[in-house]
Each structure stands twice: as C-alpha cells, then as structure tokens.
N, C-alpha and C. Protein backbone atom coordinates (compact mmCIF):
# COMPACT_ATOMS: atom_id res chain seq x y z
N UNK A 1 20.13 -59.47 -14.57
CA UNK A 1 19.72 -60.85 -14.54
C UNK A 1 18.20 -60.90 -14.54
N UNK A 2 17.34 -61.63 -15.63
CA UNK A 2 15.80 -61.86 -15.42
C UNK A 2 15.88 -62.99 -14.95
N UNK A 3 15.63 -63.27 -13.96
CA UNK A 3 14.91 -64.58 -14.02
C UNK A 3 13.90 -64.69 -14.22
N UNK A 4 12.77 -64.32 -14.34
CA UNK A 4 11.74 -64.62 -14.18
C UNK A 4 11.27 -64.04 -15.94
N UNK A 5 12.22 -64.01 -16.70
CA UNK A 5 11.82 -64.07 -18.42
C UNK A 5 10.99 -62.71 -18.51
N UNK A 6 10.71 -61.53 -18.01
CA UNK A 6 9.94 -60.99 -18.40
C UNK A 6 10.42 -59.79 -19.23
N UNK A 7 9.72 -59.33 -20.26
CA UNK A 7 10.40 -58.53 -21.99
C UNK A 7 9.31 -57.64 -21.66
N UNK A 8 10.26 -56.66 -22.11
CA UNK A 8 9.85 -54.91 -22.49
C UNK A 8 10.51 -54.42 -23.27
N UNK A 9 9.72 -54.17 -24.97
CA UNK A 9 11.18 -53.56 -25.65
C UNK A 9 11.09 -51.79 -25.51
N UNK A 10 9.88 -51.84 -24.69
CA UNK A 10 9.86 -50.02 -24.40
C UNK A 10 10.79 -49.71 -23.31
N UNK A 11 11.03 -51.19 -22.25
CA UNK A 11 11.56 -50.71 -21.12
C UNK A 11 12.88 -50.91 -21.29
N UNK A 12 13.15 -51.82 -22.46
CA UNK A 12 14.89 -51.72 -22.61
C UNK A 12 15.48 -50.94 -23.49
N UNK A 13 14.06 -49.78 -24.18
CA UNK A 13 14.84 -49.19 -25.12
C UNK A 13 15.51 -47.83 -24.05
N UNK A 14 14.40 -48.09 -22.92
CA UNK A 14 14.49 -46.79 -22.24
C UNK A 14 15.45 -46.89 -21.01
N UNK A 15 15.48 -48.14 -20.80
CA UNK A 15 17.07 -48.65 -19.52
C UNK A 15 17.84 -48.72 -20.35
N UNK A 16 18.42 -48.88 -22.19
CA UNK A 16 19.98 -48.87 -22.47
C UNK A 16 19.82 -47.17 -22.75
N UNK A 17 19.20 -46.05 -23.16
CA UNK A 17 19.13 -44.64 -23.41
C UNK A 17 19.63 -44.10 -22.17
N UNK A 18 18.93 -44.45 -20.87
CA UNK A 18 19.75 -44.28 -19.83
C UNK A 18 20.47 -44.54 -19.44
N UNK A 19 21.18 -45.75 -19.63
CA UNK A 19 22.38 -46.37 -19.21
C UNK A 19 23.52 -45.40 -20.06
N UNK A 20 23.36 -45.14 -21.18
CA UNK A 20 24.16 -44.67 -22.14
C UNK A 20 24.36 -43.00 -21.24
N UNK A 21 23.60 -42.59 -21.29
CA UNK A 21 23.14 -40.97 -20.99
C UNK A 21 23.89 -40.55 -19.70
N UNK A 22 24.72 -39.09 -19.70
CA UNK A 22 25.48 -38.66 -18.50
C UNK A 22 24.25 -38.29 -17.53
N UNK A 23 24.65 -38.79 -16.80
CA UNK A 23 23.91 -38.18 -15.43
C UNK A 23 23.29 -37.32 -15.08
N UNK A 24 21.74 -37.14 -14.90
CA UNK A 24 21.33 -35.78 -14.64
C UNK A 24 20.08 -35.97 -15.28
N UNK A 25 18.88 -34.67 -15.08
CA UNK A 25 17.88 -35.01 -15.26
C UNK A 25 16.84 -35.62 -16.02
N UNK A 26 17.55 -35.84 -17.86
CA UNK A 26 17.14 -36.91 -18.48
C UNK A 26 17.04 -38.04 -18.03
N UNK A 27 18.35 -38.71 -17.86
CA UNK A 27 18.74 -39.94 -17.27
C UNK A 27 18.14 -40.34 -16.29
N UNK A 28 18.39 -39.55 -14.79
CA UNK A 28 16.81 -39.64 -14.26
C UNK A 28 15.05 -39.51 -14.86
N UNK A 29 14.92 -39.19 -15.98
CA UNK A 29 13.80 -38.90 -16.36
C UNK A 29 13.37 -40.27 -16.57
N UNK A 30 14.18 -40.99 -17.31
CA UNK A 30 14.42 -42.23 -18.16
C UNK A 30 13.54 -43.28 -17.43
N UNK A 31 15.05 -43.15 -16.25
CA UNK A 31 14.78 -44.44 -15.79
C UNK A 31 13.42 -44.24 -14.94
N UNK A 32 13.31 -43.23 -14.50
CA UNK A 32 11.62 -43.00 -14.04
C UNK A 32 10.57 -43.53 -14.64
N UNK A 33 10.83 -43.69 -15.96
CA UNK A 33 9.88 -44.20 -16.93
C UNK A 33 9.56 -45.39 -16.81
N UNK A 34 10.85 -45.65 -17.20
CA UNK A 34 11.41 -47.49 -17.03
C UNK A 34 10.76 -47.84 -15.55
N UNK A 35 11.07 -47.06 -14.65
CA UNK A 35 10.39 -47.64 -12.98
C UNK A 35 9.10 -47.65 -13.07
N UNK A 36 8.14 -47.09 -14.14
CA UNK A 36 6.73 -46.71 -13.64
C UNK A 36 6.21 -48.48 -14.43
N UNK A 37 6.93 -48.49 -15.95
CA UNK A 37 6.29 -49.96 -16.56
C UNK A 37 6.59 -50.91 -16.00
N UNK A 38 7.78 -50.80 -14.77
CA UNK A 38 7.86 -51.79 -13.66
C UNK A 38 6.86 -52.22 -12.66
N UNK A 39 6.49 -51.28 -12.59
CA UNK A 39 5.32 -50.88 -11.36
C UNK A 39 4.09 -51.33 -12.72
N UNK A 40 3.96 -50.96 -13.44
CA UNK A 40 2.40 -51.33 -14.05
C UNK A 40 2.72 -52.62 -14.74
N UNK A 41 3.53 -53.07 -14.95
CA UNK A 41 3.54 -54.19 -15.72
C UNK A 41 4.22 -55.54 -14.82
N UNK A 42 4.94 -55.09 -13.91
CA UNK A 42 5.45 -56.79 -13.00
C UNK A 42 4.65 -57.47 -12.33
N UNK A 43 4.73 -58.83 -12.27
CA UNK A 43 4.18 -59.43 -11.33
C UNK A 43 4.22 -59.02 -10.03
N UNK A 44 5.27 -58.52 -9.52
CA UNK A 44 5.70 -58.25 -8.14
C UNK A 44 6.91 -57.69 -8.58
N UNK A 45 7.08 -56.98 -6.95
CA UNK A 45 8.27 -56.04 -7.09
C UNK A 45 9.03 -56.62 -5.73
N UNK A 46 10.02 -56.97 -6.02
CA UNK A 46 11.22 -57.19 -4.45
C UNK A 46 10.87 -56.17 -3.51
N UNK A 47 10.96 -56.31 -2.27
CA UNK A 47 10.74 -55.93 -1.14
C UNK A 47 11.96 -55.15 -0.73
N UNK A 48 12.97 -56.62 -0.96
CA UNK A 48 14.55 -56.21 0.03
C UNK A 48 15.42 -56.29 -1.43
N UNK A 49 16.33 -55.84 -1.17
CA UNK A 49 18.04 -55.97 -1.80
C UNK A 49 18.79 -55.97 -0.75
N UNK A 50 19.59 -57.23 -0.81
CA UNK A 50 20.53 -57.40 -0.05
C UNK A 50 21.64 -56.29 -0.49
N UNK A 51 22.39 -56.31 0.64
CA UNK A 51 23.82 -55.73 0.66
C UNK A 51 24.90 -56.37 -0.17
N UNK A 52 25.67 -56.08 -1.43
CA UNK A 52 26.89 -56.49 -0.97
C UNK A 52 28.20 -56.05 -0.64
N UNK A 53 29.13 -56.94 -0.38
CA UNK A 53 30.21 -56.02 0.55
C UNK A 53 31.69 -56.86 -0.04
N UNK A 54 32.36 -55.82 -0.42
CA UNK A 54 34.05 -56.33 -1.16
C UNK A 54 35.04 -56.24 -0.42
N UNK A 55 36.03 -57.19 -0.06
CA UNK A 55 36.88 -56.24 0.00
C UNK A 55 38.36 -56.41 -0.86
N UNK A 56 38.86 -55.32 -1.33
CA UNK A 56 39.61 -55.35 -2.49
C UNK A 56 40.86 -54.97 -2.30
N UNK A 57 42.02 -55.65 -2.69
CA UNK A 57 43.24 -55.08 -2.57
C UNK A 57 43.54 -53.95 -3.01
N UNK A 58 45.03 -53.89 -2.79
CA UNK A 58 45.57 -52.31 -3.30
C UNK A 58 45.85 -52.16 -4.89
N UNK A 59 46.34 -53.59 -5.14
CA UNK A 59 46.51 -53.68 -6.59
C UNK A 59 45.71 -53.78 -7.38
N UNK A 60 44.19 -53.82 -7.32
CA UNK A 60 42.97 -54.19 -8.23
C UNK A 60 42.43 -52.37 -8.06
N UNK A 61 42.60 -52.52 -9.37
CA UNK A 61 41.83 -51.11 -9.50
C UNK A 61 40.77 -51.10 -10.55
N UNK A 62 39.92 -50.27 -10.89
CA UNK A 62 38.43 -50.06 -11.55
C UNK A 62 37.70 -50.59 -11.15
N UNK A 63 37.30 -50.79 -9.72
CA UNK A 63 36.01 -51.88 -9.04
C UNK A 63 34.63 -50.80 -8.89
N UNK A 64 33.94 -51.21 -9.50
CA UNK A 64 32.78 -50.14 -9.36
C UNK A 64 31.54 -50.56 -9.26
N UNK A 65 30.36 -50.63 -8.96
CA UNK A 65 28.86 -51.25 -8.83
C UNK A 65 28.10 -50.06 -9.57
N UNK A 66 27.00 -51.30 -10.61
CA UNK A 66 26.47 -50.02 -11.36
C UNK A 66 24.78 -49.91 -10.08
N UNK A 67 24.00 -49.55 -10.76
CA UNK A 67 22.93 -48.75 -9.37
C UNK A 67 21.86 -50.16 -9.09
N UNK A 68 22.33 -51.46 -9.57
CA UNK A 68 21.85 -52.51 -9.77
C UNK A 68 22.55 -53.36 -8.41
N UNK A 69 24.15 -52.81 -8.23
CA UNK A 69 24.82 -53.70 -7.48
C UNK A 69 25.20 -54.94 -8.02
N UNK A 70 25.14 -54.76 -9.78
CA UNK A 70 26.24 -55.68 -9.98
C UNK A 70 27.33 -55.25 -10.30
N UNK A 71 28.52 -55.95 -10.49
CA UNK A 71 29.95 -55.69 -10.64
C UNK A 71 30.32 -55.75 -11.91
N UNK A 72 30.46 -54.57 -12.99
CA UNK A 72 30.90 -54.99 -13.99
C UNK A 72 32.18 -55.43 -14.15
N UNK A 73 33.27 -56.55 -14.87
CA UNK A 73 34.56 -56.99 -14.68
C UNK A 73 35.44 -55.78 -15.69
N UNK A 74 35.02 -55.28 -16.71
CA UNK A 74 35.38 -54.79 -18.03
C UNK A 74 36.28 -53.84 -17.72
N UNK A 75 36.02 -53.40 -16.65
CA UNK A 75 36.79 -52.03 -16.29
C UNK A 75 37.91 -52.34 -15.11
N UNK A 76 38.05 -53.54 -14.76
CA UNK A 76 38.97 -54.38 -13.67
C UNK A 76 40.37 -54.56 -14.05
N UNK A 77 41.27 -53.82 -13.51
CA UNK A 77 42.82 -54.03 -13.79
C UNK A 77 43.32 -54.36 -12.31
N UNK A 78 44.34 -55.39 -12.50
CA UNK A 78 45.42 -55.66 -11.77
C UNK A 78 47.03 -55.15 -12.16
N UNK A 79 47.43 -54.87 -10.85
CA UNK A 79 48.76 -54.58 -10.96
C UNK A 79 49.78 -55.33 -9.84
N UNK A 80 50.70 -55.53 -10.52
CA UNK A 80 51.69 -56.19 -9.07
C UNK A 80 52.58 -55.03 -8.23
C-alpha cells in the first residue's frame, strides 16, 4: 500500500526480482538495495509496525503473511 504516492522504477524493479527470487543471499542482497533507496530517497521512515494477530480455524488453510504483514487471499482455501 503507498499512500503517500511515492515511485521508484529502480526500487520496484528490485522489490518484484526479489519477491520473485528463492530465498537466500541474492534475495537478501536485493532487498538491501531496495532498503538503502528507502533510506536515501523517503521522506521519512515509520518508526513502529504494529502487530497483527489472526485467529484462524481448522478448516481455512494457506494463511500466510508476506515480510510486509500483509495477507495475501490467493493462496486461502476453505474446507468443511
């Protein structure tokens, strides 16, 4: 979510390469990158991230948070 409108096509070429990319020290390399034009280029940086907290039945399965703490739905099955 931007709110605050702000565009990087270096920083989104380099947050979807990582997003895409298995885990491990590229991927970390990446988004390191992506964190530094955060740091040199934002107005400000959040302080806090709140918590959030689920709680999910037995029948809902694929609930997962990506490293953002949002919930993607795509991968969400129910069963009775």
């Amino acid at each position: 979510y931007n709110r605050y409108g702000y565009s990087s096509k270096e920083m989104d070429a380099l947050l979807d390469n990582a997003d895409h990319a298995k885990a491990g020290p590229e991927r970390f390399a990446q988004y390191g990158k992506a964190e530094q034009i955060a740091v040199t280029e934002a107005g400000f940086i959040p302080q806090s991230y709140p918590k959030a907290m689920f709680l999910v039945r037995p029948t809902v399965k694929g609930i997962r948070l990506n490293v953002m703490g949002v919930l993607p739905l795509n991968t969400v099955e129910y069963t009775k």
